[in-house]
C-alpha atoms as a PDB file:
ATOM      1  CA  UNK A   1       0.000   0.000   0.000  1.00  0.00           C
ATOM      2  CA  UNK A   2       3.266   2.112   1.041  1.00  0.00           C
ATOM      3  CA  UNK A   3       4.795   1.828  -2.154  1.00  0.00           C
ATOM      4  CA  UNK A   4       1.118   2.324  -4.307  1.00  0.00           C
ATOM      5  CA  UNK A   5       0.856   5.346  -2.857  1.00  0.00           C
ATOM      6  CA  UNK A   6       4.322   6.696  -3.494  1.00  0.00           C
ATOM      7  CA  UNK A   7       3.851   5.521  -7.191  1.00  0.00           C
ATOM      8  CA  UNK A   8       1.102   7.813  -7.465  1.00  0.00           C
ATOM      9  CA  UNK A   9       2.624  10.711  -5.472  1.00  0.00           C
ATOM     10  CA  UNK A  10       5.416  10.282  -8.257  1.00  0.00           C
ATOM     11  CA  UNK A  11       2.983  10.114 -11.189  1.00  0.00           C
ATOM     12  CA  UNK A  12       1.458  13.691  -9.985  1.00  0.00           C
ATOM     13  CA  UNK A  13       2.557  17.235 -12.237  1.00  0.00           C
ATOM     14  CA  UNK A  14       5.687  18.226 -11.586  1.00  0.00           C
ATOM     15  CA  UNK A  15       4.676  21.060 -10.200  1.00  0.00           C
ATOM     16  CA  UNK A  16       3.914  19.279  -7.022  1.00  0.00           C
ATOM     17  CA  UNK A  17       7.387  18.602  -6.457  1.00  0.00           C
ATOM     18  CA  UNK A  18       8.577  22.375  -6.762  1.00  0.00           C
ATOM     19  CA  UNK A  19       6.262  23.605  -4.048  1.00  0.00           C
ATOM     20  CA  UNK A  20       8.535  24.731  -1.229  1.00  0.00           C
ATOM     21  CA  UNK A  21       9.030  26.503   1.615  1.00  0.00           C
ATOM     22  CA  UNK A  22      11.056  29.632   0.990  1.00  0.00           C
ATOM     23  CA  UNK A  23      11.502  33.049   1.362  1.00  0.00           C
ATOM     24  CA  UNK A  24       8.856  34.331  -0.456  1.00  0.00           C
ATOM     25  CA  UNK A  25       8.912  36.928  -3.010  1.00  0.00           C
ATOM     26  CA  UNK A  26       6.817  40.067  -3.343  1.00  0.00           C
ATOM     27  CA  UNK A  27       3.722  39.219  -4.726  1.00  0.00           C
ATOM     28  CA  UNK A  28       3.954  35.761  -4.351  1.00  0.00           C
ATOM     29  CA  UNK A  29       2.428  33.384  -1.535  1.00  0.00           C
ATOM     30  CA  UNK A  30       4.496  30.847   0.249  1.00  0.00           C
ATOM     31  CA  UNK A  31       3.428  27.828  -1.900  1.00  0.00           C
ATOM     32  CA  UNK A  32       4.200  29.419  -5.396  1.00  0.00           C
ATOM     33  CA  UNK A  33       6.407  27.005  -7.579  1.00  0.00           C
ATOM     34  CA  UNK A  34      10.089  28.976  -7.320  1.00  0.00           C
ATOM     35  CA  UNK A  35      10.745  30.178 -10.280  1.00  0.00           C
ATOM     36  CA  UNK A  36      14.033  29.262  -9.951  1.00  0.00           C
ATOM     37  CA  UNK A  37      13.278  25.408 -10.387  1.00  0.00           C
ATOM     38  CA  UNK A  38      12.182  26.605 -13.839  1.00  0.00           C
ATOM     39  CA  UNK A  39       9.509  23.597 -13.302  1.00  0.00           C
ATOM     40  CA  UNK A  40      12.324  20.964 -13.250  1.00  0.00           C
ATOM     41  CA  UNK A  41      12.487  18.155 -10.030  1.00  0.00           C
ATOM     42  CA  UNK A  42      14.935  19.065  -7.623  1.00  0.00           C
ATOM     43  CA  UNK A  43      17.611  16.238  -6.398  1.00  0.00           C
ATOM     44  CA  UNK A  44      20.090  16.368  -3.596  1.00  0.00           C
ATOM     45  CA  UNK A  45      23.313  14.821  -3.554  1.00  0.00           C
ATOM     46  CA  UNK A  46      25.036  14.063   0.001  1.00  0.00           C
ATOM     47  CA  UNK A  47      27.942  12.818   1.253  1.00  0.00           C
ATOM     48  CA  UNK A  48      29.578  12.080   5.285  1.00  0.00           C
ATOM     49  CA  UNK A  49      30.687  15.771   4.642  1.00  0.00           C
ATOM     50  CA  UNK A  50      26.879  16.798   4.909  1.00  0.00           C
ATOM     51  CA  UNK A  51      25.592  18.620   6.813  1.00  0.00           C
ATOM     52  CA  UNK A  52      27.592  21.539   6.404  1.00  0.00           C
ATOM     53  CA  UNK A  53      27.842  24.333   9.253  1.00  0.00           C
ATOM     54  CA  UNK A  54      24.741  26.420   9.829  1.00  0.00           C
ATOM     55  CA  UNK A  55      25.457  30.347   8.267  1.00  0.00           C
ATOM     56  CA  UNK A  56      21.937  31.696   8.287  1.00  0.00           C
ATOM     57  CA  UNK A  57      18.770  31.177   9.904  1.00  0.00           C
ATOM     58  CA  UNK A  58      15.981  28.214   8.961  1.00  0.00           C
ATOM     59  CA  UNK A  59      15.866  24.823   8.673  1.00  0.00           C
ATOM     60  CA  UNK A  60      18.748  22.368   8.746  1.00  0.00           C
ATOM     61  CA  UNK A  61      18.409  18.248   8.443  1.00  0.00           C
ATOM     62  CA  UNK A  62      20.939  15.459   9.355  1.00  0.00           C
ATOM     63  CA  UNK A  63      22.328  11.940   7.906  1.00  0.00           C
ATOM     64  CA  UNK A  64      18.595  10.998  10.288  1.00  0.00           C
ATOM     65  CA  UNK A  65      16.031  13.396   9.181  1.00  0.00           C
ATOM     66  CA  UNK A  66      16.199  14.838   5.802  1.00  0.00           C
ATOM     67  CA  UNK A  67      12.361  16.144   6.173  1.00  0.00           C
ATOM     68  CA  UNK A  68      13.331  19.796   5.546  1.00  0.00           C
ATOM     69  CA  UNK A  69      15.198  18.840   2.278  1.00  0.00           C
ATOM     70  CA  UNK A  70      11.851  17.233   0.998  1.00  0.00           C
ATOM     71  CA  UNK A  71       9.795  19.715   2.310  1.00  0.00           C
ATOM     72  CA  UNK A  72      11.808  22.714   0.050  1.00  0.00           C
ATOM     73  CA  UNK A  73      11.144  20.655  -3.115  1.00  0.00           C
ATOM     74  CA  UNK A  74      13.479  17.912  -3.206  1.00  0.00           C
ATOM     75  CA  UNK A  75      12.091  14.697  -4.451  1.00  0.00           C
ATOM     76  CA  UNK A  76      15.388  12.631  -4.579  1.00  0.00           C
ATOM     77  CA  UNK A  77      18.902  12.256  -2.657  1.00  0.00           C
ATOM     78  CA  UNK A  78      21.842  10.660  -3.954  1.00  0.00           C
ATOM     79  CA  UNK A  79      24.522   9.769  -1.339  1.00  0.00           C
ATOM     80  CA  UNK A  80      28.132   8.566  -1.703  1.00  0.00           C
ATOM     81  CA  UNK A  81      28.424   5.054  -0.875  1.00  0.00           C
ATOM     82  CA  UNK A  82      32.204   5.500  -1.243  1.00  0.00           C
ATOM     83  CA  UNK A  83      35.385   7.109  -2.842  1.00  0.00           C
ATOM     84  CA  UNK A  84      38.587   5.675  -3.709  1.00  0.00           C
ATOM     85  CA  UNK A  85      38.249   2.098  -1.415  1.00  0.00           C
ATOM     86  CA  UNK A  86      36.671   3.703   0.525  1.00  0.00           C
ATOM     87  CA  UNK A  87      33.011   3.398   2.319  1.00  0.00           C
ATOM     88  CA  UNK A  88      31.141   6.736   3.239  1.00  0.00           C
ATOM     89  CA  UNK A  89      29.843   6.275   6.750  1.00  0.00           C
ATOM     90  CA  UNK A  90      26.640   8.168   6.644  1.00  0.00           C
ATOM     91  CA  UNK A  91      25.506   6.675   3.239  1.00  0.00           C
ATOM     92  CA  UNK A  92      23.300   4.103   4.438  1.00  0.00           C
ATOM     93  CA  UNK A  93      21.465   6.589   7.318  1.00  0.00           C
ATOM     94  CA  UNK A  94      20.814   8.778   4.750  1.00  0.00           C
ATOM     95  CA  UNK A  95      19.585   6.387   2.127  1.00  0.00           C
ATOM     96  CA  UNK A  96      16.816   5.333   5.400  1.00  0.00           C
ATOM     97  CA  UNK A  97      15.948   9.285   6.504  1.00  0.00           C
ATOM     98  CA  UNK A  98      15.257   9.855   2.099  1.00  0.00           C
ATOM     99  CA  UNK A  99      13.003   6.860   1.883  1.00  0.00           C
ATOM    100  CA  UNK A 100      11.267   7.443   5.252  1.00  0.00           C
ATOM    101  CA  UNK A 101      10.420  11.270   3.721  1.00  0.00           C
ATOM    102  CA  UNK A 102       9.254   9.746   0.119  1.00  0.00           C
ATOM    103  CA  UNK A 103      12.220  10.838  -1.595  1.00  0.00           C
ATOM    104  CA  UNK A 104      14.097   8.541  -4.543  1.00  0.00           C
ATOM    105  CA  UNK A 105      16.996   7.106  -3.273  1.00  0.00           C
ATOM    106  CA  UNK A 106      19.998   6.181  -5.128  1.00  0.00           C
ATOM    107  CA  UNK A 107      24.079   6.049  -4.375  1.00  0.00           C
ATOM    108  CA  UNK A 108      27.486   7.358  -5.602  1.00  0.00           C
ATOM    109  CA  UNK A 109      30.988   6.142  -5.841  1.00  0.00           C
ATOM    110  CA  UNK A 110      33.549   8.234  -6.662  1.00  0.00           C
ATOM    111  CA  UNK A 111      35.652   6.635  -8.603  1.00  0.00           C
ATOM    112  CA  UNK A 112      39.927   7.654  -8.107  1.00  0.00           C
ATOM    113  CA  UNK A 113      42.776   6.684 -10.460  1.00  0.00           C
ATOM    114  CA  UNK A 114      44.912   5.196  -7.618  1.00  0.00           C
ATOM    115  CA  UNK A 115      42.836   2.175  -7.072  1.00  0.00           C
ATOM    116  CA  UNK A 116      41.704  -0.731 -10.076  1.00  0.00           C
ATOM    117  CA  UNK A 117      38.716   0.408 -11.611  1.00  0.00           C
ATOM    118  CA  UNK A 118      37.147  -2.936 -10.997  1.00  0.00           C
ATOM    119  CA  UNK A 119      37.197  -3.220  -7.489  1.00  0.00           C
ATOM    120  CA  UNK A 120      35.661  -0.146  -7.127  1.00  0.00           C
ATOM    121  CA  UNK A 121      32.965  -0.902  -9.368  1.00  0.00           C
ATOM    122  CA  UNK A 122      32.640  -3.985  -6.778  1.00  0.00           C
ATOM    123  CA  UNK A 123      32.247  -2.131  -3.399  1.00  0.00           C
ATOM    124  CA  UNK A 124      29.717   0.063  -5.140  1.00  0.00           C
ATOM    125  CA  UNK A 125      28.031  -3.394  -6.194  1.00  0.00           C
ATOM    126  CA  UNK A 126      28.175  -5.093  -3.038  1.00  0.00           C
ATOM    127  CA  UNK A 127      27.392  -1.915  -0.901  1.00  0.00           C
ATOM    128  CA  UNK A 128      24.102  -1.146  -3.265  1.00  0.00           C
ATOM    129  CA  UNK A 129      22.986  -4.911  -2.209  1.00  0.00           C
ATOM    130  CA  UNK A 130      23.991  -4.355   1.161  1.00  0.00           C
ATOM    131  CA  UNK A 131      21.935  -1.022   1.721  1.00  0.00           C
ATOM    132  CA  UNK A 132      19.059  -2.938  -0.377  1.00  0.00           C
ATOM    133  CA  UNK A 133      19.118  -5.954   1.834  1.00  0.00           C
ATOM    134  CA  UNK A 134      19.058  -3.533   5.287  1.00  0.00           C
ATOM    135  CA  UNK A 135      15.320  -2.454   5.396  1.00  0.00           C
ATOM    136  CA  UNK A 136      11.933  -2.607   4.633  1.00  0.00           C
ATOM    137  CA  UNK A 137      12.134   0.281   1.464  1.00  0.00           C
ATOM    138  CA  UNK A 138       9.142   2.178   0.589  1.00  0.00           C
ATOM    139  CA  UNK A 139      10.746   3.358  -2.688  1.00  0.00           C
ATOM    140  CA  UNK A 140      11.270   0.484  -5.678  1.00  0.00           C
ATOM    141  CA  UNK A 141      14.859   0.884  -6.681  1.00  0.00           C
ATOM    142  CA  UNK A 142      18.328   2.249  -5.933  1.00  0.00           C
ATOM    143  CA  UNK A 143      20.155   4.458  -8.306  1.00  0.00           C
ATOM    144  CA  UNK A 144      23.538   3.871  -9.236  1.00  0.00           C
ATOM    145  CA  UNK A 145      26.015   5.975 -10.196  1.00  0.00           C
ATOM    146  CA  UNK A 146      29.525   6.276 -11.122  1.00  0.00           C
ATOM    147  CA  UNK A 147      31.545   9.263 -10.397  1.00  0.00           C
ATOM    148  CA  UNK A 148      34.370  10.088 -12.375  1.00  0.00           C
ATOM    149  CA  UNK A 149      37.803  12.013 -11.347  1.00  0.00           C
ATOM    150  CA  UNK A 150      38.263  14.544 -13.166  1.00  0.00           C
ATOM    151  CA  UNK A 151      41.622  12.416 -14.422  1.00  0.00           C
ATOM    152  CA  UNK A 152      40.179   9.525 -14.771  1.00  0.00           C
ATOM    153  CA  UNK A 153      41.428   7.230 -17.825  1.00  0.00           C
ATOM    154  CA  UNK A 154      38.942   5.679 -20.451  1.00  0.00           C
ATOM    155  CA  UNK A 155      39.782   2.581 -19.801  1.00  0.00           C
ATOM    156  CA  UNK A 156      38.808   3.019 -16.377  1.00  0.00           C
ATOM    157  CA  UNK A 157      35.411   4.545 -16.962  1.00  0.00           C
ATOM    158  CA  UNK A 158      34.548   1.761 -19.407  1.00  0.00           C
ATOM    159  CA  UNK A 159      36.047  -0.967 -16.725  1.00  0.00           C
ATOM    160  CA  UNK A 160      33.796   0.281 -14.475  1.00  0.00           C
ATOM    161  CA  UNK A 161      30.713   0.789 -16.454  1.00  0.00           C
ATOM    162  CA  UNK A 162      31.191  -3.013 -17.256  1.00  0.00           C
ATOM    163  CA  UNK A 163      31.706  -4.232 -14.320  1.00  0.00           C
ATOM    164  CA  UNK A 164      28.576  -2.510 -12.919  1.00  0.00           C
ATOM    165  CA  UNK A 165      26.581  -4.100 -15.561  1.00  0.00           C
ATOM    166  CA  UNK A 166      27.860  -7.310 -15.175  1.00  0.00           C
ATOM    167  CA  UNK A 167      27.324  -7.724 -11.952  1.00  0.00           C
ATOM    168  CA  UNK A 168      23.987  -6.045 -11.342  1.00  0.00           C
ATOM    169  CA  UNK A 169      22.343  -5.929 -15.059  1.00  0.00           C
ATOM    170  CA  UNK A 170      22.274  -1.989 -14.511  1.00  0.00           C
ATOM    171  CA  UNK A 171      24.320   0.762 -16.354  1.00  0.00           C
ATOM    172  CA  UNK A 172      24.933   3.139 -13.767  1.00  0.00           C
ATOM    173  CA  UNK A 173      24.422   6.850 -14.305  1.00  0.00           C
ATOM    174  CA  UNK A 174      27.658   8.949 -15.479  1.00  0.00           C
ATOM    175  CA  UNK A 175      28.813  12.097 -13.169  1.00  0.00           C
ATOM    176  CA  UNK A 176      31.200  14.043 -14.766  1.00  0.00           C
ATOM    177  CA  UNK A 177      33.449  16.991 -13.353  1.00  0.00           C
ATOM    178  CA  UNK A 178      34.065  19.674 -15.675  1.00  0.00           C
ATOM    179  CA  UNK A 179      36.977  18.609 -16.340  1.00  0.00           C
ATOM    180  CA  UNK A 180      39.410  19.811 -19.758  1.00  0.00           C
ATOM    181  CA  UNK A 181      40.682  16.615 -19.681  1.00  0.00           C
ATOM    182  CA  UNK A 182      37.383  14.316 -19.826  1.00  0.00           C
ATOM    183  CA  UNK A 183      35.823  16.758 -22.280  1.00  0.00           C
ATOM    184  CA  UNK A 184      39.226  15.685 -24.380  1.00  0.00           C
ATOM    185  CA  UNK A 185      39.183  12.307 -23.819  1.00  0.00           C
ATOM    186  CA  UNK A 186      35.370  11.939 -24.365  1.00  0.00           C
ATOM    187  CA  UNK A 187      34.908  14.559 -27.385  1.00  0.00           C
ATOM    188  CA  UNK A 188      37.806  12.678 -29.220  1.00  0.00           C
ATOM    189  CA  UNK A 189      36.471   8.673 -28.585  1.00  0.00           C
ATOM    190  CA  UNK A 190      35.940   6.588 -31.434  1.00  0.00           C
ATOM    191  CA  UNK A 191      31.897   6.089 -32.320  1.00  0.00           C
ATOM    192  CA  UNK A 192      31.563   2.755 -31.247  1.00  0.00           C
ATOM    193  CA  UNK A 193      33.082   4.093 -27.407  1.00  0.00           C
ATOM    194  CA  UNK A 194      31.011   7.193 -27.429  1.00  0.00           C
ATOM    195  CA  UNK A 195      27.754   4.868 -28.515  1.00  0.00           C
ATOM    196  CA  UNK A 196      28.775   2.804 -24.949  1.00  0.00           C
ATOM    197  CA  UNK A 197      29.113   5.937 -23.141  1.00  0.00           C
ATOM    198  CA  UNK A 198      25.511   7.246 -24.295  1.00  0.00           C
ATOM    199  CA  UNK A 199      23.994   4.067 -22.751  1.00  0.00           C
ATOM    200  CA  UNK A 200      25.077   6.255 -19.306  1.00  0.00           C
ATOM    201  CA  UNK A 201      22.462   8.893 -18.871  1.00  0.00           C
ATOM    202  CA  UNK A 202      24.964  12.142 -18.479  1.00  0.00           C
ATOM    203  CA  UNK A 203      24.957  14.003 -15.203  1.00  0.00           C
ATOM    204  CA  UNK A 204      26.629  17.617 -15.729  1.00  0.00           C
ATOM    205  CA  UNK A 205      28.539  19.431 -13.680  1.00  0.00           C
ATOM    206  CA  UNK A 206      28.343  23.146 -13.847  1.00  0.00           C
ATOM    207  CA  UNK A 207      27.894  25.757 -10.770  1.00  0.00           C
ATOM    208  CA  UNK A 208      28.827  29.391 -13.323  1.00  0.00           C
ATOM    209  CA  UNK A 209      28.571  30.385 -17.033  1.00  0.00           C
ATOM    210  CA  UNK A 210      31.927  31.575 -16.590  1.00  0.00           C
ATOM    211  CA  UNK A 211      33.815  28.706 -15.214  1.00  0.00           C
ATOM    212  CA  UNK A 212      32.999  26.466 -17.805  1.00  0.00           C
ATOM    213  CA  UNK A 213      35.142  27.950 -20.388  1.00  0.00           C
ATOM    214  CA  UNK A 214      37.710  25.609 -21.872  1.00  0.00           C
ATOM    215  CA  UNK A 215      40.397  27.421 -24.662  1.00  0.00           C
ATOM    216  CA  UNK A 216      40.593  23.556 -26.459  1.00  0.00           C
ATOM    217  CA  UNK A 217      37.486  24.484 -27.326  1.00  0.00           C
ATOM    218  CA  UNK A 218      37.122  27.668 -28.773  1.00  0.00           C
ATOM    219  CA  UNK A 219      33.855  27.413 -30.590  1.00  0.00           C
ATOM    220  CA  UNK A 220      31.801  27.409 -27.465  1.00  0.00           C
ATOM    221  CA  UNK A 221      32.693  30.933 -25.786  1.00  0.00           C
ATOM    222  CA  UNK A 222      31.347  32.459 -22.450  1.00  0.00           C
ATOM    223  CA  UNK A 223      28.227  32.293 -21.289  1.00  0.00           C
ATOM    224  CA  UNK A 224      28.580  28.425 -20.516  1.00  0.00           C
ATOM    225  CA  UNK A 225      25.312  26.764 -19.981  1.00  0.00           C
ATOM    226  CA  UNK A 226      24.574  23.102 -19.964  1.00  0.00           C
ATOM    227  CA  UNK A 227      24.130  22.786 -23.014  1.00  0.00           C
ATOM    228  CA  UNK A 228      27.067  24.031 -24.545  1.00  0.00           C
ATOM    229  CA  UNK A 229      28.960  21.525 -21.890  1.00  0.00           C
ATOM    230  CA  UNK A 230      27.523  19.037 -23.272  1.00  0.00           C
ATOM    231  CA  UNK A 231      28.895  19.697 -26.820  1.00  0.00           C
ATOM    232  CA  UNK A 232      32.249  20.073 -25.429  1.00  0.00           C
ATOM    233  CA  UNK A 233      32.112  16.675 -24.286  1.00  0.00           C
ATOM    234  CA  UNK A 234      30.628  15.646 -27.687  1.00  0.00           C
ATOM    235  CA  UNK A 235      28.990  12.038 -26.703  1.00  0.00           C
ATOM    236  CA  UNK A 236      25.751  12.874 -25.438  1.00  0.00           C
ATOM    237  CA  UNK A 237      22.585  14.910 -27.326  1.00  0.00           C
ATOM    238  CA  UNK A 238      21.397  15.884 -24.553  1.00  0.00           C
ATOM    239  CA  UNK A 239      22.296  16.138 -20.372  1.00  0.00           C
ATOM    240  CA  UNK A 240      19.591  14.105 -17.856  1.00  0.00           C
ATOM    241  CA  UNK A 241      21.066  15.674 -14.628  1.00  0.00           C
ATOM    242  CA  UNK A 242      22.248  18.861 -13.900  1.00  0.00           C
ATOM    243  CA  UNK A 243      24.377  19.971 -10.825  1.00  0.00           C
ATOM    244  CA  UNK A 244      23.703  23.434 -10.303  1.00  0.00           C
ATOM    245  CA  UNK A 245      24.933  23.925  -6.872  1.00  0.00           C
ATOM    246  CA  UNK A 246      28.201  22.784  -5.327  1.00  0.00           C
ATOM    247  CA  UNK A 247      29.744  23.309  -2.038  1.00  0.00           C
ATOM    248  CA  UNK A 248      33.420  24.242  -1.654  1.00  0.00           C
ATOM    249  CA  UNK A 249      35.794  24.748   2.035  1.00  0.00           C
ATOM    250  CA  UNK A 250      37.410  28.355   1.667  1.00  0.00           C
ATOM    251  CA  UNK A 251      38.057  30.770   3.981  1.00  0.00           C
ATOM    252  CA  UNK A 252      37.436  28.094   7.041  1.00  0.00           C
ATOM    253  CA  UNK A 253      33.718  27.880   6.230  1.00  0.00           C
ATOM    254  CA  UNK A 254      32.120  25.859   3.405  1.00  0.00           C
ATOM    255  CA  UNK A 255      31.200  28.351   0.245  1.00  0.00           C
ATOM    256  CA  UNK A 256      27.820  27.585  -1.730  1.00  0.00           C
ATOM    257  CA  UNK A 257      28.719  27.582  -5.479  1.00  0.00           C
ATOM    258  CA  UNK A 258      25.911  28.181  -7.580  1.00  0.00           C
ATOM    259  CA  UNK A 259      24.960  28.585 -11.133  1.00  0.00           C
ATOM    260  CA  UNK A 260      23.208  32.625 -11.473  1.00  0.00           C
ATOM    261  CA  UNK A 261      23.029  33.599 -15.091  1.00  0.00           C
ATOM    262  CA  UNK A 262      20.697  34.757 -17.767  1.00  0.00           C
ATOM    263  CA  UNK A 263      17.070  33.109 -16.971  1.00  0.00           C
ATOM    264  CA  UNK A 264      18.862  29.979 -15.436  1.00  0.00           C
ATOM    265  CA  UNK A 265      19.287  31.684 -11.632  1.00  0.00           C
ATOM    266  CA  UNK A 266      19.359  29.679  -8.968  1.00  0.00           C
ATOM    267  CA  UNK A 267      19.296  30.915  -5.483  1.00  0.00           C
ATOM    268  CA  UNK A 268      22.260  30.252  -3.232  1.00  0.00           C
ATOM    269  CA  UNK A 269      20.772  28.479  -0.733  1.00  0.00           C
ATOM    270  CA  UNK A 270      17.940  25.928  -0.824  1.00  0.00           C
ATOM    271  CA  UNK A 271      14.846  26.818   0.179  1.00  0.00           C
ATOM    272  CA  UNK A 272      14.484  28.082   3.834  1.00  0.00           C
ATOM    273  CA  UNK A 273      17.629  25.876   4.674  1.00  0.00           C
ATOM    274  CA  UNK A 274      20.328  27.860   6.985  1.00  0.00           C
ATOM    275  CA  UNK A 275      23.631  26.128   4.941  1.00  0.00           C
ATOM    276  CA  UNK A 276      24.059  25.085   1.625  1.00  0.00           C
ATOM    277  CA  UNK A 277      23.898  21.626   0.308  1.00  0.00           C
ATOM    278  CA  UNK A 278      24.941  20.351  -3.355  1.00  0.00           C
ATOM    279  CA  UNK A 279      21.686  20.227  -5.351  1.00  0.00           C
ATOM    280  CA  UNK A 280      20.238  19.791  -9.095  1.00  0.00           C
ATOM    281  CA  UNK A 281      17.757  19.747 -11.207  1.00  0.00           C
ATOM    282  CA  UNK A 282      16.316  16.865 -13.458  1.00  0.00           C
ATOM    283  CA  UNK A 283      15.240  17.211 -17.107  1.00  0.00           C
ATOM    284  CA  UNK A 284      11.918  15.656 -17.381  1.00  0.00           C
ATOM    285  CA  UNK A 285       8.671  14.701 -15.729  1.00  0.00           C
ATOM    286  CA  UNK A 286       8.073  12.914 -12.891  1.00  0.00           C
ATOM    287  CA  UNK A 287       7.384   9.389 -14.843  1.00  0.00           C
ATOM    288  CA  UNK A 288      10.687   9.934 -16.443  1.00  0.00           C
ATOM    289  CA  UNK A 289      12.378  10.168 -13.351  1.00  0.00           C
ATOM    290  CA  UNK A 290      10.866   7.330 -11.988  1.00  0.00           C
ATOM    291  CA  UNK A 291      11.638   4.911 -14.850  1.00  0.00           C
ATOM    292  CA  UNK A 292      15.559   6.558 -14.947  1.00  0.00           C
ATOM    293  CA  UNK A 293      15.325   5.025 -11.232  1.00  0.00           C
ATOM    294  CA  UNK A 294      14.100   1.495 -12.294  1.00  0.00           C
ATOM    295  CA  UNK A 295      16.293   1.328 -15.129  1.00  0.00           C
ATOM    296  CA  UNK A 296      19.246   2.746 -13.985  1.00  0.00           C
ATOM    297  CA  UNK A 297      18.651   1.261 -10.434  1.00  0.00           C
ATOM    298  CA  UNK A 298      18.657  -1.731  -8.547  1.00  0.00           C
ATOM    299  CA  UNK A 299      15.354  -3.402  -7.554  1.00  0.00           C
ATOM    300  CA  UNK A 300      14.645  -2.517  -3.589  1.00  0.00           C
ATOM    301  CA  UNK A 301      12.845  -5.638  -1.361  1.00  0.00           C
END
């Protein structure tokens, strides 16, 4: 009954999902659709780093209650399972608070150049079934998703892909930094590699239309936007997630980094939230998310 009713919370207009509570805007009323969201479904993506340290007032959340992060319009959180060898220790309480709010679920792994490509690909594997195994879910399925180093080798990337696939039937979503070096590994592949790297749904990385500039690739000049990123990289037609907001440590204090140009501006905080958390947007409605979750997920018990 749990999950029926989620199915058709899912199935409802996207505009549903971009109700939130924020600081309100003259002339609007606190539960107008922001028009920040532009209409699209907001995602979350944590990590052990998360939460960071409170710099305003309003709401906060923890690895244990991520009600507030639902409640300002996010219908999905993606947490790092692990990096490099190694597990992320708030992962699985996370995964539990997101499904216990009726948010998707889905994991991470960051993948690192110092460790075979392989048996990272594994832990991801065997932590996905662990997680799924845990608990009682209310959601159907568990994202997957590889993320790549901004150095990371083709070879790698493919490994990994495979590996993923092999072992779980599932071609995990592809994260990519913005990064002058993927965009010139990817853009130059061979067709047949770039037609295995499309059957990744691309997840984009970019927090500025200035930062995105890259001079091997002169023919797409300031302002950057998504979708001249994903030209640069040259595989995909289109992007599926978009990472508009990323957190970096200067100054002793984490620093919100967030995309603000043209009609795509995005606020720097979340919602009513009192410290910033990496966020994105999805391109589609809320069936497509919810068959990119079955297909590009693992079946939950």
């Amino acid at each position: 009954m749990i999950r029926r009713a989620l199915l058709l919370l899912l199935l409802a207009p996207v505009a549903a999902f971009t109700h939130c509570r924020t600081s309100v805007e003259p002339g609007a009323s606190s539960t107008s659709t922001p028009a920040t969201s532009g209409g699209m479904l907001q995602i979350v993506n944590v990590s052990a780093y998360d939460p960071k340290e409170k710099q305003r007032e309003g709401r906060s959340y923890s690895e244990n209650d991520v009600s507030a992060l639902k409640e300002n319009g996010a219908v999905a959180l993606i947490a790092r399972a692990g990096k490099g060898g190694n597990l992320d220790t708030k992962c699985a309480a996370f995964l539990a608070a997101a499904d216990r709010s009726g948010m998707f679920p889905g994991v991470y792994y960051r993948l690192q150049t110092h460790v075979d490509a392989v048996a990272q690909a594994d832990q991801l594997v065997d932590r996905a079934r662990s997680l799924a195994s845990s608990r009682d879910w209310n959601a159907v399925s568990l994202l997957l998703v590889g993320d790549f180093d901004a150095q990371s080798r083709m070879d790698d990337i493919l490994r990994f892909m495979d590996r993923v696939e092999s072992r779980t039937g599932v071609v995990p979503v592809a994260y990519l930094e913005n990064s002058g070096h993927l965009k010139t590994l990817l853009s130059q592949a061979d067709e047949a590699t770039k037609a295995k790297l499309r059957r990744m749904p691309y997840w984009i990385a970019l927090y500025s239309h200035d930062k995105g500039f890259d001079p091997n690739f002169p023919q797409f000049p300031i302002p950057v936007h998504p979708e001249v990123l994903t030209k640069q990289y040259n595989v995909w037609s289109d992007w599926t997630i978009w990472q508009y907001g990323g957190v970096e440590w200067s100054g002793g204090r984490s620093q919100p980094k967030v995309y603000s140009h043209g009609a795509r501006r995005f606020p720097a905080y979340f919602g009513d939230l009192d410290r910033p958390v990496e966020r994105n947007v999805f391109k589609g409605s809320a069936a497509d998310l919810e068959a990119l979750w079955q297909r590009h997920g693992i079946a939950l018990p």
